[in-house]
N, C-alpha and C. Protein backbone atom coordinates (compact mmCIF):
# COMPACT_ATOMS: atom_id res chain seq x y z
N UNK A 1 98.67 118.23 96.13
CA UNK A 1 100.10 118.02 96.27
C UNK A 1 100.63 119.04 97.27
N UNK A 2 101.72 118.42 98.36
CA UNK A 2 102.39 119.23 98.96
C UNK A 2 104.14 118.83 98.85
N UNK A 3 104.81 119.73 99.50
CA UNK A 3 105.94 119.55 99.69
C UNK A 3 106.54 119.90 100.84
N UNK A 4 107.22 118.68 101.29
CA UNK A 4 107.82 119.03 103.03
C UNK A 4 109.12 119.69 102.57
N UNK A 5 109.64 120.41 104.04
CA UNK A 5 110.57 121.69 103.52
C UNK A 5 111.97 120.71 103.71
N UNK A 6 112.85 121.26 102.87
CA UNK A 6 114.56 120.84 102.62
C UNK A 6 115.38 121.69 102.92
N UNK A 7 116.36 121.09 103.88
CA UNK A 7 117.36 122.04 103.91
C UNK A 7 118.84 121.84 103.10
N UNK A 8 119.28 122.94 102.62
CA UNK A 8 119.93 122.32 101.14
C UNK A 8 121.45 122.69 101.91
N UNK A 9 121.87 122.64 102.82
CA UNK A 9 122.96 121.51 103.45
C UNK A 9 122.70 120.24 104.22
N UNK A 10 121.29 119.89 104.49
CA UNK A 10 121.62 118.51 105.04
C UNK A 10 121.71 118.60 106.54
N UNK A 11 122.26 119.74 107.15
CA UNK A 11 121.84 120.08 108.44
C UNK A 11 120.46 119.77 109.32
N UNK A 12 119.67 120.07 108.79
CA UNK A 12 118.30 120.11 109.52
C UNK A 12 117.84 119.01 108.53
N UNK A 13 116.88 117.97 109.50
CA UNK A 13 115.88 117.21 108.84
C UNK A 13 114.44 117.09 108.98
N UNK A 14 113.76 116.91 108.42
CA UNK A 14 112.56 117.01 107.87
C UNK A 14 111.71 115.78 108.18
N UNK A 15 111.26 115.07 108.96
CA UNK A 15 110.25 113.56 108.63
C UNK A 15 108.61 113.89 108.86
N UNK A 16 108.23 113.12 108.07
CA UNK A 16 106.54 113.01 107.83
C UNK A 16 106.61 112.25 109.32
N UNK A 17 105.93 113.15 110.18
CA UNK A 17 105.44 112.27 110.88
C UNK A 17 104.00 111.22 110.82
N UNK A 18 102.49 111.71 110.44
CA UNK A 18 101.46 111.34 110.43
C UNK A 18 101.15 112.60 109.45
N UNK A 19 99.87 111.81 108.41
CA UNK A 19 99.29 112.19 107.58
C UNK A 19 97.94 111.21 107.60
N UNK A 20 96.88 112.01 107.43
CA UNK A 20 95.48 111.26 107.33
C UNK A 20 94.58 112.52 106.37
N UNK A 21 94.42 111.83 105.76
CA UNK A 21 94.54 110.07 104.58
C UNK A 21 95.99 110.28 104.41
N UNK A 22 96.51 108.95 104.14
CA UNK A 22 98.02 109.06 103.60
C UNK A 22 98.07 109.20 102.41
N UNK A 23 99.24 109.78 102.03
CA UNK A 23 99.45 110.31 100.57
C UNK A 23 99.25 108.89 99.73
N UNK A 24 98.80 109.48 98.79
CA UNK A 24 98.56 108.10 97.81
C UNK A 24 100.18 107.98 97.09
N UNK A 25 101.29 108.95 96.84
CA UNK A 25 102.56 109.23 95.85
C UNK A 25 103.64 109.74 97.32
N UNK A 26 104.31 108.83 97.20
CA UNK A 26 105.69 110.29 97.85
C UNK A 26 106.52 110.14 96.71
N UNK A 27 107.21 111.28 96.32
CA UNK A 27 108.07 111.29 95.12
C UNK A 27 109.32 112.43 95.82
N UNK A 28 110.52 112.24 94.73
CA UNK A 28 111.62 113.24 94.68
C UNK A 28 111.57 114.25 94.23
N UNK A 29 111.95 115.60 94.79
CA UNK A 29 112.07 117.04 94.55
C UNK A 29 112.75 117.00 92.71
N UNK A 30 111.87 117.60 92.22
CA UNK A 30 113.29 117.97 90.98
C UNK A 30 114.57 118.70 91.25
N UNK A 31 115.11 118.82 92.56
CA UNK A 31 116.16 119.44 92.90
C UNK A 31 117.28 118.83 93.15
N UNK A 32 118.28 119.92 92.57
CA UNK A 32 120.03 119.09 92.88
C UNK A 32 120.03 118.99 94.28
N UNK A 33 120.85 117.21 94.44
CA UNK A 33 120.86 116.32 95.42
C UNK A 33 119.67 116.58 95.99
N UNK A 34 118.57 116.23 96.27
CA UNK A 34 117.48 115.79 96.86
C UNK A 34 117.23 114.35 96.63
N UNK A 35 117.81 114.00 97.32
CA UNK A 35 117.67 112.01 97.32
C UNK A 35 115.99 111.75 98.05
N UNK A 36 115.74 112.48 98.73
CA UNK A 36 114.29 111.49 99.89
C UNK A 36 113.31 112.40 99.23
N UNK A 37 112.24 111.78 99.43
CA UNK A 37 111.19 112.03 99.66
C UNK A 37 110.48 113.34 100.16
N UNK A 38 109.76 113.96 99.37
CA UNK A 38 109.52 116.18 99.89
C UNK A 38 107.81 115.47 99.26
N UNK A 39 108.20 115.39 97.77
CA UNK A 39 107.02 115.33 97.61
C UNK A 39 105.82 114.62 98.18
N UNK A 40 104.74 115.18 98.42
CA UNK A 40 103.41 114.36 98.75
C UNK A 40 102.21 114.11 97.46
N UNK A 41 101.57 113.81 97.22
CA UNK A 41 100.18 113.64 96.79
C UNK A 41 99.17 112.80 97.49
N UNK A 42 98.03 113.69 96.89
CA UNK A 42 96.91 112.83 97.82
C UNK A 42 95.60 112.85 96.15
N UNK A 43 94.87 111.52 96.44
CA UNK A 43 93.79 111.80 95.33
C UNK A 43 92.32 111.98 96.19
N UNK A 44 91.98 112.97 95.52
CA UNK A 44 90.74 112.82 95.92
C UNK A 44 89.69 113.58 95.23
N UNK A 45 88.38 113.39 95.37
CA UNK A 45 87.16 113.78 94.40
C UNK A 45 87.03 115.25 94.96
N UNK A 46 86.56 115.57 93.77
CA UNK A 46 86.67 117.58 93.67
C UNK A 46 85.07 117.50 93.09
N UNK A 47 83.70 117.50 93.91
CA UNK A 47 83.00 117.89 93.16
C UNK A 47 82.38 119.30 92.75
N UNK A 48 81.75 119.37 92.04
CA UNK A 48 81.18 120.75 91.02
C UNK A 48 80.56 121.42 92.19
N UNK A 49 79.87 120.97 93.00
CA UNK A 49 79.05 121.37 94.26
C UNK A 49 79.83 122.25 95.22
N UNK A 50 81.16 121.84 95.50
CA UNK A 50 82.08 122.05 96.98
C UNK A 50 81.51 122.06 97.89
N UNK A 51 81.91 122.85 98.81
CA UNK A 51 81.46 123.00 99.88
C UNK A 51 80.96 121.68 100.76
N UNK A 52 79.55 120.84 100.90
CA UNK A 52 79.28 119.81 101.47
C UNK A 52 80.02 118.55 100.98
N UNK A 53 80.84 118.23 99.63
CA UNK A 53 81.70 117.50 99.90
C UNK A 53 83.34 117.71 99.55
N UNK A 54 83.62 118.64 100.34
CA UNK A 54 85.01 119.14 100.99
C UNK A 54 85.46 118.13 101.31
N UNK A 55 86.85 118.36 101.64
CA UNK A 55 87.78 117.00 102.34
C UNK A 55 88.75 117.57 102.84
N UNK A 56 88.82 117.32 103.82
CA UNK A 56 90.43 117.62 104.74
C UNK A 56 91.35 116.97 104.93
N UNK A 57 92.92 117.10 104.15
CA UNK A 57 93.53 116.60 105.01
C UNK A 57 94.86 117.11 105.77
N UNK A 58 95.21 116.37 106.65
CA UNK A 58 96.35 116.93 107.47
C UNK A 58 97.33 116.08 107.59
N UNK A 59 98.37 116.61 107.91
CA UNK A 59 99.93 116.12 108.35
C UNK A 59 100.46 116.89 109.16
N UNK A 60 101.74 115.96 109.51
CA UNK A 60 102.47 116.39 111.02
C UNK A 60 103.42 116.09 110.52
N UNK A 61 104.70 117.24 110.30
CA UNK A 61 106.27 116.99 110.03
C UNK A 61 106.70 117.11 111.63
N UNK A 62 108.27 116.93 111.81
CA UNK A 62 109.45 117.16 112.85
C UNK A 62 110.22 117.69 112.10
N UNK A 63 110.87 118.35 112.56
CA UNK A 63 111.88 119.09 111.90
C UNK A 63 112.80 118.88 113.17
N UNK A 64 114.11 118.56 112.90
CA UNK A 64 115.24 118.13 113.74
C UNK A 64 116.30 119.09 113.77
N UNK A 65 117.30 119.69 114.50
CA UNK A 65 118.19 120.37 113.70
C UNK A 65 119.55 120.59 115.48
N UNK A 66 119.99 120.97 115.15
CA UNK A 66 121.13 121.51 116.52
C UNK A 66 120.48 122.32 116.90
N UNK A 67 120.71 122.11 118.29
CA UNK A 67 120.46 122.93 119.11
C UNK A 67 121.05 124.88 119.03
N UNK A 68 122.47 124.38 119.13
CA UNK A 68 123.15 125.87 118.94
C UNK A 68 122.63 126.26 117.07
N UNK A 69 121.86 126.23 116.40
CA UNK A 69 121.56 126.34 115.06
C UNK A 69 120.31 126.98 115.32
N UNK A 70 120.43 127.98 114.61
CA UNK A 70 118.91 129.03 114.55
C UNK A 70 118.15 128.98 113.22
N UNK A 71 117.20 128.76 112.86
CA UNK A 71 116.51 128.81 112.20
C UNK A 71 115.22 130.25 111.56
N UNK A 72 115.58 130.41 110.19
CA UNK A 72 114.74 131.92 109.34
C UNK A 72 114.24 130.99 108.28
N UNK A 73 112.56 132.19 108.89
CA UNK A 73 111.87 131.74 107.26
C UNK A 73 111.20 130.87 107.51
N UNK A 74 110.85 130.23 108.61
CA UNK A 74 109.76 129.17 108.88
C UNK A 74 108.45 129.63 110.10
């Protein structure tokens, strides 16, 4: 499980761009007003072994925001 970042005025936005494998779940933040989509999940096999069967995966957010708007903490 991951979670894409929120900005809690609504100012700056957040979109999944690409994810491989795609999340099997997108779900809602337990947070006041969080209407879209933060949460991710992905399923996948965890064996006892690791290592040789590891799994990677990745994603690509955008983050949008004004120009004259500075951004901390990322």
């Amino acid at each position: 499980m991951d979670r894409l970042p929120v900005a809690s005025d609504g100012q700056v936005k957040v979109t999944l761009v690409s994810a491989s494998p795609e999340p099997a779940e997108r779900g809602n933040a337990a947070a006041p007003g969080v209407k879209r989509d933060v949460l991710l999940r992905w399923e996948a096999e965890a064996p006892a072994a690791g290592g040789a069967g590891a799994a990677t995966v990745e994603y690509t957010f955008r983050i949008e925001y004004d120009r004259q708007m500075g951004l901390v903490g990322m």
